[in-house]
C-alpha atoms as a PDB file:
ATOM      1  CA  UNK A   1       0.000   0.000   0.000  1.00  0.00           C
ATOM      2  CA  UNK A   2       2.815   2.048   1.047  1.00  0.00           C
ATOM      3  CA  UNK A   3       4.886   1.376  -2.160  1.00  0.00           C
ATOM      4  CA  UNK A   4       1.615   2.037  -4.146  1.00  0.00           C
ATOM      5  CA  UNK A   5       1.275   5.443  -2.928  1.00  0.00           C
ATOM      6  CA  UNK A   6       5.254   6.803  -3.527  1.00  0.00           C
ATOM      7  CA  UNK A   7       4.456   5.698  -7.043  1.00  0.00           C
ATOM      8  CA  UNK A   8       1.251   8.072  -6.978  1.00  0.00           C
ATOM      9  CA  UNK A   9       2.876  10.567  -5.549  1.00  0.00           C
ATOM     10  CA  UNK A  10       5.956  10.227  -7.971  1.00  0.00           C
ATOM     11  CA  UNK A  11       3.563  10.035 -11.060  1.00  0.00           C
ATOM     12  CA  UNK A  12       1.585  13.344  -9.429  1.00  0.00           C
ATOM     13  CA  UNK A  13       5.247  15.446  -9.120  1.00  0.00           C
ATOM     14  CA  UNK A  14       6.230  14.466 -12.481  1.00  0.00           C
ATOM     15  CA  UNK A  15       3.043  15.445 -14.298  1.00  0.00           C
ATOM     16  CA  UNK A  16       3.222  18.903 -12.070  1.00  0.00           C
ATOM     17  CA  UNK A  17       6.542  19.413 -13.536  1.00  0.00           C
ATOM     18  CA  UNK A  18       5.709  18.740 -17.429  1.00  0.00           C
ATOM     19  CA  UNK A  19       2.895  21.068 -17.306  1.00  0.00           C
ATOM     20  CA  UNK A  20       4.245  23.973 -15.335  1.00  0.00           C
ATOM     21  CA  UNK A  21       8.226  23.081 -16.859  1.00  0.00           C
ATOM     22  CA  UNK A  22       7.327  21.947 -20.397  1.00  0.00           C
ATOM     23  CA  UNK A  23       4.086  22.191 -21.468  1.00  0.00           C
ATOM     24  CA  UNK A  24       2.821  25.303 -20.225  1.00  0.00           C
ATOM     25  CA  UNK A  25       5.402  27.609 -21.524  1.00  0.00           C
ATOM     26  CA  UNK A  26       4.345  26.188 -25.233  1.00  0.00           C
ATOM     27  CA  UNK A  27       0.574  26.571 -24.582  1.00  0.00           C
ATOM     28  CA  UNK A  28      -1.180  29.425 -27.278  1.00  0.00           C
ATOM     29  CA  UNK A  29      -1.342  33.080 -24.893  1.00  0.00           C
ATOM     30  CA  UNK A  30      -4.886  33.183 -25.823  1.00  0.00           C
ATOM     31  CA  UNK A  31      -5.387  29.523 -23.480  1.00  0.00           C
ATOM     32  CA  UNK A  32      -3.953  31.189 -20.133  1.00  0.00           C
ATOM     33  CA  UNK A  33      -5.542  33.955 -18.183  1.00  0.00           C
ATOM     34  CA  UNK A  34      -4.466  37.708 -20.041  1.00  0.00           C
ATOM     35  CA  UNK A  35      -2.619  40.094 -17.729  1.00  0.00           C
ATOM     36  CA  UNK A  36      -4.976  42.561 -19.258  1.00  0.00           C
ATOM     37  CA  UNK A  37      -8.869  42.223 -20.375  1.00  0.00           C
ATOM     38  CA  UNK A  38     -10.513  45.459 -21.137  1.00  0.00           C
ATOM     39  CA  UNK A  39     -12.892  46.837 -22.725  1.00  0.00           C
ATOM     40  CA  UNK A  40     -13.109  50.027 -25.032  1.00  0.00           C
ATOM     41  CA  UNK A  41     -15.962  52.055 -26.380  1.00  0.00           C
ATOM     42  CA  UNK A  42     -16.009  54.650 -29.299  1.00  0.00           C
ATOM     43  CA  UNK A  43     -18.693  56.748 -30.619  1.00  0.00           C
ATOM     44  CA  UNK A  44     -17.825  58.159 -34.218  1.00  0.00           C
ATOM     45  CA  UNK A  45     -19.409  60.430 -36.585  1.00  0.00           C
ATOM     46  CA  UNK A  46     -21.007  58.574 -39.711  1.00  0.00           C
ATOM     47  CA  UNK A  47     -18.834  58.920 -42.745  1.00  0.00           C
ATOM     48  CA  UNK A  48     -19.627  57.216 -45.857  1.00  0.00           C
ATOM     49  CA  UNK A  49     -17.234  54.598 -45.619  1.00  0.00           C
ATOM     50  CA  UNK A  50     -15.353  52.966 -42.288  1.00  0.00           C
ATOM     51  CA  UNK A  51     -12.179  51.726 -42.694  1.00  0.00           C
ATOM     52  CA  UNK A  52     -10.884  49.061 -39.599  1.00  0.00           C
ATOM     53  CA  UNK A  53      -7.439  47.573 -39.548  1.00  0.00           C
ATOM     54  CA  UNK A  54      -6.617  45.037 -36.911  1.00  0.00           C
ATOM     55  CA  UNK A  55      -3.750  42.375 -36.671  1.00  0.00           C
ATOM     56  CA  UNK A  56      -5.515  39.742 -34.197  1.00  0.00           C
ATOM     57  CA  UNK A  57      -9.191  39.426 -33.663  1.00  0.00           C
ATOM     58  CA  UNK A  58     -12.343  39.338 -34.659  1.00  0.00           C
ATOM     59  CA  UNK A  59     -14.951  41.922 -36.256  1.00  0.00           C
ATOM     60  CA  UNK A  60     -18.884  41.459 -36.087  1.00  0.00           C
ATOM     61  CA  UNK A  61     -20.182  44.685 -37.925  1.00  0.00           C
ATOM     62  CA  UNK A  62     -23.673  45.300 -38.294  1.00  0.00           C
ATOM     63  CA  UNK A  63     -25.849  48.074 -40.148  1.00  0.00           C
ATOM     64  CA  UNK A  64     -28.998  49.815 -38.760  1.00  0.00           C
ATOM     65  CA  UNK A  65     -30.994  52.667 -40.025  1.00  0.00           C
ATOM     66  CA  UNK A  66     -31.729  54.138 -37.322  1.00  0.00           C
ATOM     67  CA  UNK A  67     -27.843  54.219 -36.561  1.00  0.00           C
ATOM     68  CA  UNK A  68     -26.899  57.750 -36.153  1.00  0.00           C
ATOM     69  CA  UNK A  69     -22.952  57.435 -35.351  1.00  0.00           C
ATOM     70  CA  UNK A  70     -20.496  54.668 -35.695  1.00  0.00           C
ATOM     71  CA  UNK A  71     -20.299  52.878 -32.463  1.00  0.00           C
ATOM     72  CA  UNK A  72     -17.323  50.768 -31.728  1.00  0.00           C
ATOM     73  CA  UNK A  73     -16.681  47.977 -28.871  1.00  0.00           C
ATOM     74  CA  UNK A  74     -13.193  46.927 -28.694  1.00  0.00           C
ATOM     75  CA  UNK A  75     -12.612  43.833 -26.018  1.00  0.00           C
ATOM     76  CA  UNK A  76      -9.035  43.400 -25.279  1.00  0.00           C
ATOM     77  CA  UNK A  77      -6.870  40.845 -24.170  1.00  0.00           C
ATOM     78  CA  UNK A  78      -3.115  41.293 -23.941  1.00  0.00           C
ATOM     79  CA  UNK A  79      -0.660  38.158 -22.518  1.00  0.00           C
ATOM     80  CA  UNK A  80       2.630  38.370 -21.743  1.00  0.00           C
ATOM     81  CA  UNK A  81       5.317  35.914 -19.596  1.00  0.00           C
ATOM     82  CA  UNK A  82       8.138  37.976 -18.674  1.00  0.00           C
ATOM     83  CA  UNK A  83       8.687  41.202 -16.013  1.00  0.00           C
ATOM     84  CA  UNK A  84       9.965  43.040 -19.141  1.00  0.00           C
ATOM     85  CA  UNK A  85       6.342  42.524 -20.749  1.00  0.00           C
ATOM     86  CA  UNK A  86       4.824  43.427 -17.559  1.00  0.00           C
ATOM     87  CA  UNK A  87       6.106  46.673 -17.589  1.00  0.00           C
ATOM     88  CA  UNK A  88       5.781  47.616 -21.896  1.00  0.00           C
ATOM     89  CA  UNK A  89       1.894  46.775 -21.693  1.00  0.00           C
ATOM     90  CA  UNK A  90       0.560  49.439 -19.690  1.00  0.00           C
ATOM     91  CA  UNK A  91       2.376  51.796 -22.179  1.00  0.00           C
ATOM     92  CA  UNK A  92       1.491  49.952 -25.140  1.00  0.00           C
ATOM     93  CA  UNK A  93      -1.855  50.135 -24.220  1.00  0.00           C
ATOM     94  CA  UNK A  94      -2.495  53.406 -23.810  1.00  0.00           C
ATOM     95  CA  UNK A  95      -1.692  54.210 -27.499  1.00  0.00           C
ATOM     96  CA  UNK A  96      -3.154  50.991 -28.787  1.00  0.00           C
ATOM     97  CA  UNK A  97      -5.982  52.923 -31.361  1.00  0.00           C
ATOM     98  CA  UNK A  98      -5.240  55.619 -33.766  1.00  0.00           C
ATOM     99  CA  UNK A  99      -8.848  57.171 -34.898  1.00  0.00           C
ATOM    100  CA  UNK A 100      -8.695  59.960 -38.274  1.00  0.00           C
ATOM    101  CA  UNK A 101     -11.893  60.803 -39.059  1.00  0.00           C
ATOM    102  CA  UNK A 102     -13.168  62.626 -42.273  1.00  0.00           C
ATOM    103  CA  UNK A 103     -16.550  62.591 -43.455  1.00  0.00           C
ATOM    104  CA  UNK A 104     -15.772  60.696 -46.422  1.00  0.00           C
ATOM    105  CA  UNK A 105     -13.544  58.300 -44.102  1.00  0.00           C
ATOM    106  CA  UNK A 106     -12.976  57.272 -40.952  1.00  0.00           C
ATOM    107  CA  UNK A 107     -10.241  55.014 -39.868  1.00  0.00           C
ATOM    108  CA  UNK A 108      -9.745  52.978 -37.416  1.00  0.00           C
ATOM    109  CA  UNK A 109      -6.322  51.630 -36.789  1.00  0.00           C
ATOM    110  CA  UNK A 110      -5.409  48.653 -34.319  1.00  0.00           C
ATOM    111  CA  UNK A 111      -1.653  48.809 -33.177  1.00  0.00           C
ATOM    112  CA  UNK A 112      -0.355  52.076 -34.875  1.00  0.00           C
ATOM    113  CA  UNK A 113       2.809  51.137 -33.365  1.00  0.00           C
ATOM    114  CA  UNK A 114       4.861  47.949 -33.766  1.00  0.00           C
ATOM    115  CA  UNK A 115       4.146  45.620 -30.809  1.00  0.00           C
ATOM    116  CA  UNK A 116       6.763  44.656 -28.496  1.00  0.00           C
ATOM    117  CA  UNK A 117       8.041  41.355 -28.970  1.00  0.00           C
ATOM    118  CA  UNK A 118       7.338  40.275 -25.347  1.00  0.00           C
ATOM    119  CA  UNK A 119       3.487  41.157 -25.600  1.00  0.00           C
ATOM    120  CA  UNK A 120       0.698  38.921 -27.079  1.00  0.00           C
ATOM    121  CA  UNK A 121      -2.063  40.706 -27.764  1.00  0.00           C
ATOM    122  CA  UNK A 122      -5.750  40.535 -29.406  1.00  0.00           C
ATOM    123  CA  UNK A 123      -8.665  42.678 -30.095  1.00  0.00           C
ATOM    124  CA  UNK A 124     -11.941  41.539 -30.552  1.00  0.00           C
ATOM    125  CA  UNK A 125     -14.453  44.122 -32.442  1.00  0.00           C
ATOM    126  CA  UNK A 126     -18.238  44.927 -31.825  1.00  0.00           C
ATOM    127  CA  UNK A 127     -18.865  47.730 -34.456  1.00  0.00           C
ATOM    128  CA  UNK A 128     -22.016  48.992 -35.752  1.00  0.00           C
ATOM    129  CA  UNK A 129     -22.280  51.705 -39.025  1.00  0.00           C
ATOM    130  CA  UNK A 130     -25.473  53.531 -40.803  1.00  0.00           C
ATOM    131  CA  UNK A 131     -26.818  51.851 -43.186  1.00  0.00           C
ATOM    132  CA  UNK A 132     -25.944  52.494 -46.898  1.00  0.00           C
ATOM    133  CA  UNK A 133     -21.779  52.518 -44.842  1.00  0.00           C
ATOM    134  CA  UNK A 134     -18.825  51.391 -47.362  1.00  0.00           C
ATOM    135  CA  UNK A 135     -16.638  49.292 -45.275  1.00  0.00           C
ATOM    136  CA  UNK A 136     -12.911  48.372 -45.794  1.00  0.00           C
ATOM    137  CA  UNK A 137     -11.577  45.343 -43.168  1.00  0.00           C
ATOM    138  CA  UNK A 138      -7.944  44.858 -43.266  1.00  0.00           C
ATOM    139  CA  UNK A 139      -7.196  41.320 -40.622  1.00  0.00           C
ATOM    140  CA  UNK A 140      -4.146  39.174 -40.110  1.00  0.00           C
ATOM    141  CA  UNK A 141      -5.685  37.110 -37.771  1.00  0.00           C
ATOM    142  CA  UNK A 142      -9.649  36.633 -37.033  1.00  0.00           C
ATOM    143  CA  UNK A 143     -12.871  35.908 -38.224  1.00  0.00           C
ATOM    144  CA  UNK A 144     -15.123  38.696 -39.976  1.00  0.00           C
ATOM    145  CA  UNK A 145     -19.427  39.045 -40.002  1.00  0.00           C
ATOM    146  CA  UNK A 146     -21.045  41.877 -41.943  1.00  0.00           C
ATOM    147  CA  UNK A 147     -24.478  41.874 -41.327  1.00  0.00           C
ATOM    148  CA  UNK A 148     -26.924  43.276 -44.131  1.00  0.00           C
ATOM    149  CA  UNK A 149     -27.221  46.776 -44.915  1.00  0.00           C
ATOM    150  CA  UNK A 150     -23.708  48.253 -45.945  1.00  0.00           C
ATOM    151  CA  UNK A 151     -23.048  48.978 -49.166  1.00  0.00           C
ATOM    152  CA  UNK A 152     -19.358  48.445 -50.994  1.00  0.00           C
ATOM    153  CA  UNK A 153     -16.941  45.919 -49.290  1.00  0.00           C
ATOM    154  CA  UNK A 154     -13.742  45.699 -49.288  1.00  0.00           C
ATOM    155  CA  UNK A 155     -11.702  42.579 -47.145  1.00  0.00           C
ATOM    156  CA  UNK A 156      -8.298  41.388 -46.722  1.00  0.00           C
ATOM    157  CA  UNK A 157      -6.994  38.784 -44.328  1.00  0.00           C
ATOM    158  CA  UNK A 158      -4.780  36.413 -44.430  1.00  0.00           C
ATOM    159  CA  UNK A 159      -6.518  33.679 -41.432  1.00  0.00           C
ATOM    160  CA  UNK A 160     -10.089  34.433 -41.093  1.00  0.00           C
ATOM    161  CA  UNK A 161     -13.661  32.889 -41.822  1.00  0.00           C
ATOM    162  CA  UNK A 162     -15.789  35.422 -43.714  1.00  0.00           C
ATOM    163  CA  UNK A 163     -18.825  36.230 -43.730  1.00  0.00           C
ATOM    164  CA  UNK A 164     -20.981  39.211 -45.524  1.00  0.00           C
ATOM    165  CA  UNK A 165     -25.012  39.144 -46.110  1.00  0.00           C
ATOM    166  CA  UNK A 166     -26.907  40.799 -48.507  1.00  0.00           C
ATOM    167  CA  UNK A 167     -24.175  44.090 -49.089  1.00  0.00           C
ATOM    168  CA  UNK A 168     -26.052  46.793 -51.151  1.00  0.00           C
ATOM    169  CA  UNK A 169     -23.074  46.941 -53.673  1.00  0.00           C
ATOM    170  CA  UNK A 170     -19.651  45.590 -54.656  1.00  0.00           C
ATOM    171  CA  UNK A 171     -17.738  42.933 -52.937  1.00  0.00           C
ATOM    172  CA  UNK A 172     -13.908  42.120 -52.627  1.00  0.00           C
ATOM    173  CA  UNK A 173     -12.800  39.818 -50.336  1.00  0.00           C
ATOM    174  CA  UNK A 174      -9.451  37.759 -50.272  1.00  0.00           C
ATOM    175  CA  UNK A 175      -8.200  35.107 -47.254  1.00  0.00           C
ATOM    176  CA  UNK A 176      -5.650  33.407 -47.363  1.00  0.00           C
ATOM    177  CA  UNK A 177      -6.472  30.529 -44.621  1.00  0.00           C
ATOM    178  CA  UNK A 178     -10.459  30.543 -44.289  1.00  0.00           C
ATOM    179  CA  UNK A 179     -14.033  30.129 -45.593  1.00  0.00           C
ATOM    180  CA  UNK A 180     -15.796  32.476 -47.905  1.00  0.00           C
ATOM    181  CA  UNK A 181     -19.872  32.709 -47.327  1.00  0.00           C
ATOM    182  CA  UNK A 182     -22.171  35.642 -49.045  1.00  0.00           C
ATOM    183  CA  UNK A 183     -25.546  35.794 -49.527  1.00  0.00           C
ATOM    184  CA  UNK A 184     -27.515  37.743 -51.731  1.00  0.00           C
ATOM    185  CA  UNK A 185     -25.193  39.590 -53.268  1.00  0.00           C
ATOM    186  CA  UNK A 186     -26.125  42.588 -56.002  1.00  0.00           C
ATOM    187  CA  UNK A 187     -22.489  43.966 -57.581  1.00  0.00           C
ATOM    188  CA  UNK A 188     -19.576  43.214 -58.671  1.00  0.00           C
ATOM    189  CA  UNK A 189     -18.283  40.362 -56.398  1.00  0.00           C
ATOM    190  CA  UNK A 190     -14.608  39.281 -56.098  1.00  0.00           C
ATOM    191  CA  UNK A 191     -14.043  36.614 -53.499  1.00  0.00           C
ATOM    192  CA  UNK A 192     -10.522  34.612 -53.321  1.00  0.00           C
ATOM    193  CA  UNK A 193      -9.360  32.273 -50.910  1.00  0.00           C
ATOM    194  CA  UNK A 194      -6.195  29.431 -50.992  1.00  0.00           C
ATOM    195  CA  UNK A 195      -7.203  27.041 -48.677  1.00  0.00           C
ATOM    196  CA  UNK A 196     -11.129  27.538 -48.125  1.00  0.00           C
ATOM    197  CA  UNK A 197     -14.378  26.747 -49.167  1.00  0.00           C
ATOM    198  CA  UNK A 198     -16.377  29.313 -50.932  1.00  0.00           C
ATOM    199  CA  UNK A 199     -20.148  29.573 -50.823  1.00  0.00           C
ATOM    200  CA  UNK A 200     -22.295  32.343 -52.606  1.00  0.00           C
ATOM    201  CA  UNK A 201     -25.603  33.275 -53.767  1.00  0.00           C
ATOM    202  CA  UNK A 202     -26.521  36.087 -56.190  1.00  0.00           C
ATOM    203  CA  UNK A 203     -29.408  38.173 -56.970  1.00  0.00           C
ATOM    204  CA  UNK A 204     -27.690  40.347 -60.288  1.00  0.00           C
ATOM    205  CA  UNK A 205     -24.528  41.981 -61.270  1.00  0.00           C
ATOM    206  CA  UNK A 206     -21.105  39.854 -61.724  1.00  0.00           C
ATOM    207  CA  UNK A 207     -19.042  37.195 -59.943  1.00  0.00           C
ATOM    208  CA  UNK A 208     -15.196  35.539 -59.438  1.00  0.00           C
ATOM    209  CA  UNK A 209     -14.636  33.224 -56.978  1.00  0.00           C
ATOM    210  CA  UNK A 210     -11.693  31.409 -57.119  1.00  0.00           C
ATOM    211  CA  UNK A 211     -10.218  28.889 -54.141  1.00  0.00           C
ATOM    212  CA  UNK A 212      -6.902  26.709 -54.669  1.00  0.00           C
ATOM    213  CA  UNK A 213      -8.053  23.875 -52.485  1.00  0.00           C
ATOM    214  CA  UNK A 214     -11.966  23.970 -51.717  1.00  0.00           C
ATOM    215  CA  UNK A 215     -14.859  23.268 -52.839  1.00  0.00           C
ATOM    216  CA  UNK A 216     -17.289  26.024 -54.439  1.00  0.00           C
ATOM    217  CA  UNK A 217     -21.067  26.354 -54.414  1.00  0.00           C
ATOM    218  CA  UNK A 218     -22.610  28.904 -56.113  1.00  0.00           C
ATOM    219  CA  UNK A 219     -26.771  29.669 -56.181  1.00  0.00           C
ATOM    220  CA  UNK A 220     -27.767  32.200 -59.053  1.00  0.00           C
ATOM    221  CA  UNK A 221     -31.125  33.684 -57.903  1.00  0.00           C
ATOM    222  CA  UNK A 222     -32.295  35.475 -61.113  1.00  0.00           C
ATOM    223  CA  UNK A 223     -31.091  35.837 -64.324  1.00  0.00           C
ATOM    224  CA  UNK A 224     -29.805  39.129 -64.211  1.00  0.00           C
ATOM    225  CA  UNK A 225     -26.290  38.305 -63.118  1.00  0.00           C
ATOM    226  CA  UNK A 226     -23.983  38.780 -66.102  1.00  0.00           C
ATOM    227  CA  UNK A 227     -20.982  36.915 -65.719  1.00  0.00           C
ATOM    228  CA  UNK A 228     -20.159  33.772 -63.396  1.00  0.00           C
ATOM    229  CA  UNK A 229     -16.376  33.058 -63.359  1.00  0.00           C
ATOM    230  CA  UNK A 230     -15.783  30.169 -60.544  1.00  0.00           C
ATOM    231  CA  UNK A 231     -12.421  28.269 -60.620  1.00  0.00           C
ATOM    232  CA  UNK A 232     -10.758  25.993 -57.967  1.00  0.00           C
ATOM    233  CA  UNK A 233      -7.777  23.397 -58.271  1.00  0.00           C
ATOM    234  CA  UNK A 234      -8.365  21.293 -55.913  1.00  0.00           C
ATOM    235  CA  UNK A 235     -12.307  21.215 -54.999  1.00  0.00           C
ATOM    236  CA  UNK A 236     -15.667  20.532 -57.041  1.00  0.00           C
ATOM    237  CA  UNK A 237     -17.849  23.080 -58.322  1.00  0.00           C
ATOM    238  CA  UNK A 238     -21.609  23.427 -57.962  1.00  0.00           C
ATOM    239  CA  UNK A 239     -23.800  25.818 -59.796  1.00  0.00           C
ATOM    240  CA  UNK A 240     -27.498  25.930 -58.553  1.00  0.00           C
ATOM    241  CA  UNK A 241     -29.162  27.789 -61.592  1.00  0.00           C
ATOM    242  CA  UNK A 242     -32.826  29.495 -61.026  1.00  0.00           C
ATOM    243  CA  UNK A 243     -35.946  28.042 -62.286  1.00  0.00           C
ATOM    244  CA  UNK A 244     -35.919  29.661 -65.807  1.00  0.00           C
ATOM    245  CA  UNK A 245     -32.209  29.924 -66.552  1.00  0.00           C
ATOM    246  CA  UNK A 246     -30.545  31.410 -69.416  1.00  0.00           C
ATOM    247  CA  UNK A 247     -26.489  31.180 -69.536  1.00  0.00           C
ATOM    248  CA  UNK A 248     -24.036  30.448 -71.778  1.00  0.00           C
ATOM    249  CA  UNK A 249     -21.764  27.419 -69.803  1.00  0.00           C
ATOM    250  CA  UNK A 250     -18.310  26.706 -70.512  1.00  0.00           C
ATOM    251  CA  UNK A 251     -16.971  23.834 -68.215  1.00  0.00           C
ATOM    252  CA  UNK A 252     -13.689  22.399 -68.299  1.00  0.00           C
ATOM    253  CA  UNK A 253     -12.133  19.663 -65.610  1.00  0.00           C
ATOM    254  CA  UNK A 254      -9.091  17.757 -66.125  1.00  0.00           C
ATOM    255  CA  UNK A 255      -9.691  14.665 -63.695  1.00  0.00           C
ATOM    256  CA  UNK A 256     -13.537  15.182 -62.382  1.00  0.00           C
ATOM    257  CA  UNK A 257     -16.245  14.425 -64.435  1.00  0.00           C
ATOM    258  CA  UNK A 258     -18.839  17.040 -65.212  1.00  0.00           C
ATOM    259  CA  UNK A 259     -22.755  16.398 -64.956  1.00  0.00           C
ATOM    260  CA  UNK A 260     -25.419  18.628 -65.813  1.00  0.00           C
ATOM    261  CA  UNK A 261     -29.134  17.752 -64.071  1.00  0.00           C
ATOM    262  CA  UNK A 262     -31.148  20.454 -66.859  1.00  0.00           C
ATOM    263  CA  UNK A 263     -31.638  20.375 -70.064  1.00  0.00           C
ATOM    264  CA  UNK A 264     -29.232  22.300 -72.152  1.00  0.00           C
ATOM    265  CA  UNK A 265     -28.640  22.470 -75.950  1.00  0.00           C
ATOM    266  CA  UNK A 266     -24.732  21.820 -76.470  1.00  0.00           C
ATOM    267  CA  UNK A 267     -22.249  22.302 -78.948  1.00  0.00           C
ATOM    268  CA  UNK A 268     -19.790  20.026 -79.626  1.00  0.00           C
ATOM    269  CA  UNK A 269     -21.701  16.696 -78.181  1.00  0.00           C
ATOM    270  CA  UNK A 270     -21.334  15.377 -74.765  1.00  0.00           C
ATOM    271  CA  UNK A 271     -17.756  15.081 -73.179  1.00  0.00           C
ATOM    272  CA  UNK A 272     -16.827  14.072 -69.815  1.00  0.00           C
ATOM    273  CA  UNK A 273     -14.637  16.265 -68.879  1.00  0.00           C
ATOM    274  CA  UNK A 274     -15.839  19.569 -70.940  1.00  0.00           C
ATOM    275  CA  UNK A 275     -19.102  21.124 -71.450  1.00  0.00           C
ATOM    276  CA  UNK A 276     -20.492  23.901 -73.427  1.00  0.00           C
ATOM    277  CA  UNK A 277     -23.489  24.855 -74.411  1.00  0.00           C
ATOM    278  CA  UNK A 278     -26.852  27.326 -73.653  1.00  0.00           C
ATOM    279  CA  UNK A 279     -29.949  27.456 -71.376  1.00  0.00           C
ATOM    280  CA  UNK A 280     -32.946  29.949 -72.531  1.00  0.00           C
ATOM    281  CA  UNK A 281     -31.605  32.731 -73.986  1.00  0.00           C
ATOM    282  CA  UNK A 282     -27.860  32.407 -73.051  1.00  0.00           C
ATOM    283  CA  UNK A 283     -27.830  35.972 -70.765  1.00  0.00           C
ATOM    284  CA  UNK A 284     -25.111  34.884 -68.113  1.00  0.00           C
ATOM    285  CA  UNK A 285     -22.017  33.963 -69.500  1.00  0.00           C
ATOM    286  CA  UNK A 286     -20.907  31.216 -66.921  1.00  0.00           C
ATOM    287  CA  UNK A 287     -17.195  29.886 -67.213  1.00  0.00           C
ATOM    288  CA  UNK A 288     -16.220  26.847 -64.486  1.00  0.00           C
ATOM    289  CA  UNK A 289     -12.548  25.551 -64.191  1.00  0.00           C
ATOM    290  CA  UNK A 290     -11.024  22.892 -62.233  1.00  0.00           C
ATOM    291  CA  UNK A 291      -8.389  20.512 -61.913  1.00  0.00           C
ATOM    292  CA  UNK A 292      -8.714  17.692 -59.881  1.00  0.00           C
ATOM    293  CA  UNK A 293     -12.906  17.856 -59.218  1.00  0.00           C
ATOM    294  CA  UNK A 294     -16.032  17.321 -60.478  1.00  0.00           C
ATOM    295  CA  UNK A 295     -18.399  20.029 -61.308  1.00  0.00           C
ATOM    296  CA  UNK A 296     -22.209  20.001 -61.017  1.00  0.00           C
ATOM    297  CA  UNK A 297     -25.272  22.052 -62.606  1.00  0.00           C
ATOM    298  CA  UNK A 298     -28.391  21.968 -61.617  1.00  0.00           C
ATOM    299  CA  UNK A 299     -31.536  23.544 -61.095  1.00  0.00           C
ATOM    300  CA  UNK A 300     -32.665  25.833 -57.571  1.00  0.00           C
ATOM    301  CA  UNK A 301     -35.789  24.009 -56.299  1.00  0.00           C
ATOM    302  CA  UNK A 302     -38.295  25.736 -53.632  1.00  0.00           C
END
């Protein structure tokens, strides 16, 4: 019995010392509890487009008509493990946003100045805009949500999930690392991702997704969308036409296979592999690449 609990005990020391010794030090910042957690609050005068640039953290921006300012929540969380750290954060805090404000643009600017190497540090955005509000979102490091309501947007990031409903005008969004979801879009859309998924749906105007390895799956809603440009290397492809479409389709795969679930009158014959031909009146001109997956049409049902 007595033997049985040295070994306990023994077992109990050791696994103390790999997680305070080895482990812990190697644990993310963002797992331990943050020397600092704040939280920050902003009220901005409406300009007709908000520009946000943040290195790590989220953004959740939503539009309201009855908005009359541009109110900003900024939760903050800053880590660091050494006495050094301990003493740069209160300093590096205290100049942490940089606000210019114009009434054609305001800026917001996480981190104006370079963070100190000792200091981990994230900011976590709450931000709502007038409606009708162009946005620009410039993120290293977090996921994005645009609720409906704004009008252009513009988003770069290089690890972040994305997601923008319904936007009143143009889109542009490029990730490197992360998903790609609109709905209801109305412009010109751009969306570009290397390792993510992309899904979209489109009421009118043009589109060009591309992904290097993901799948895409794209819903036309009308027929009024011009072109449809959707490419991906390493994914499959899925167009969802509406109920009465009319497109011009050029599909090309090298190793999928290409199937088509509506009636379409094509040129050339049927090929495995490649696929043109019209629906209706042949208004969209619709253009699918990929390399190594298969790509699907098909009809929207209710």
């Amino acid at each position: 019995m007595k033997k049985n609990f040295t070994i306990a005990v023994m077992i109990a020391v050791a696994i103390q010392i790999f997680s305070v010794g080895i482990l812990a030090p190697r644990l993310p910042r963002e797992v331990c509890r943050p020397e600092a957690a704040t939280e920050r609050f902003f009220s901005l005068e409406p300009a007709t487009a908000f520009r946000l640039i943040n290195a790590d953290g989220s953004a959740q921006i939503s539009s309201s008509v009855s908005a009359k300012k541009i109110a900003v929540k900024a939760r903050i969380r800053a880590y660091t493990a050494t006495a050094e750290g301990q003493v740069l954060l209160e300093k590096y805090l205290s100049s942490l946003f940089q606000i210019q404000e114009t009434p054609e643009l305001t800026t917001f600017t996480t981190e104006p100045i370079k963070r100190p190497d000792p200091i981990d540090l994230r900011v976590d955005y709450t931000i709502e805009v007038p409606q009708d509000t162009d946005l620009s979102l410039e993120v290293s490091n977090g996921n994005i949500w645009v609720s409906p309501g704004v009008r252009n947007v513009s988003i770069t990031a290089n690890n972040a999930d994305i997601q923008v409903l319904e936007a009143r005008g143009d889109l542009s969004i490029k990730t490197i690392n992360g998903r790609i979801h609109t709905e209801k879009s109305c412009g010109e859309s751009t969306l570009e991702t290397i390792n993510g998924s992309i899904q979209t749906s489109l009421t009118s105007g043009t589109l060009q997704a591309s992904t290097t390895t993901g799948n895409i799956l794209t819903t036309l809603l009308d027929n009024e969308i011009t072109t449809c440009d959707l490419t991906s290397l390493n994914g499959s492809i899925t167009l969802v036409m509406p109920e009465n479409p009319s497109a011009e389709v050029n599909a090309v795969t090298l190793r999928g296979i290409i199937r088509a679930d509506l009636p379409m009158v094509l040129a050339g014959g049927p090929k495995r592999r490649e696929l043109y031909g019209t629906l209706g009146d042949g208004y969209t001109n619709v253009s699918m690449n990929s390399m190594n997956g298969s790509i699907v049409i098909q009809r929207n049902t209710p």
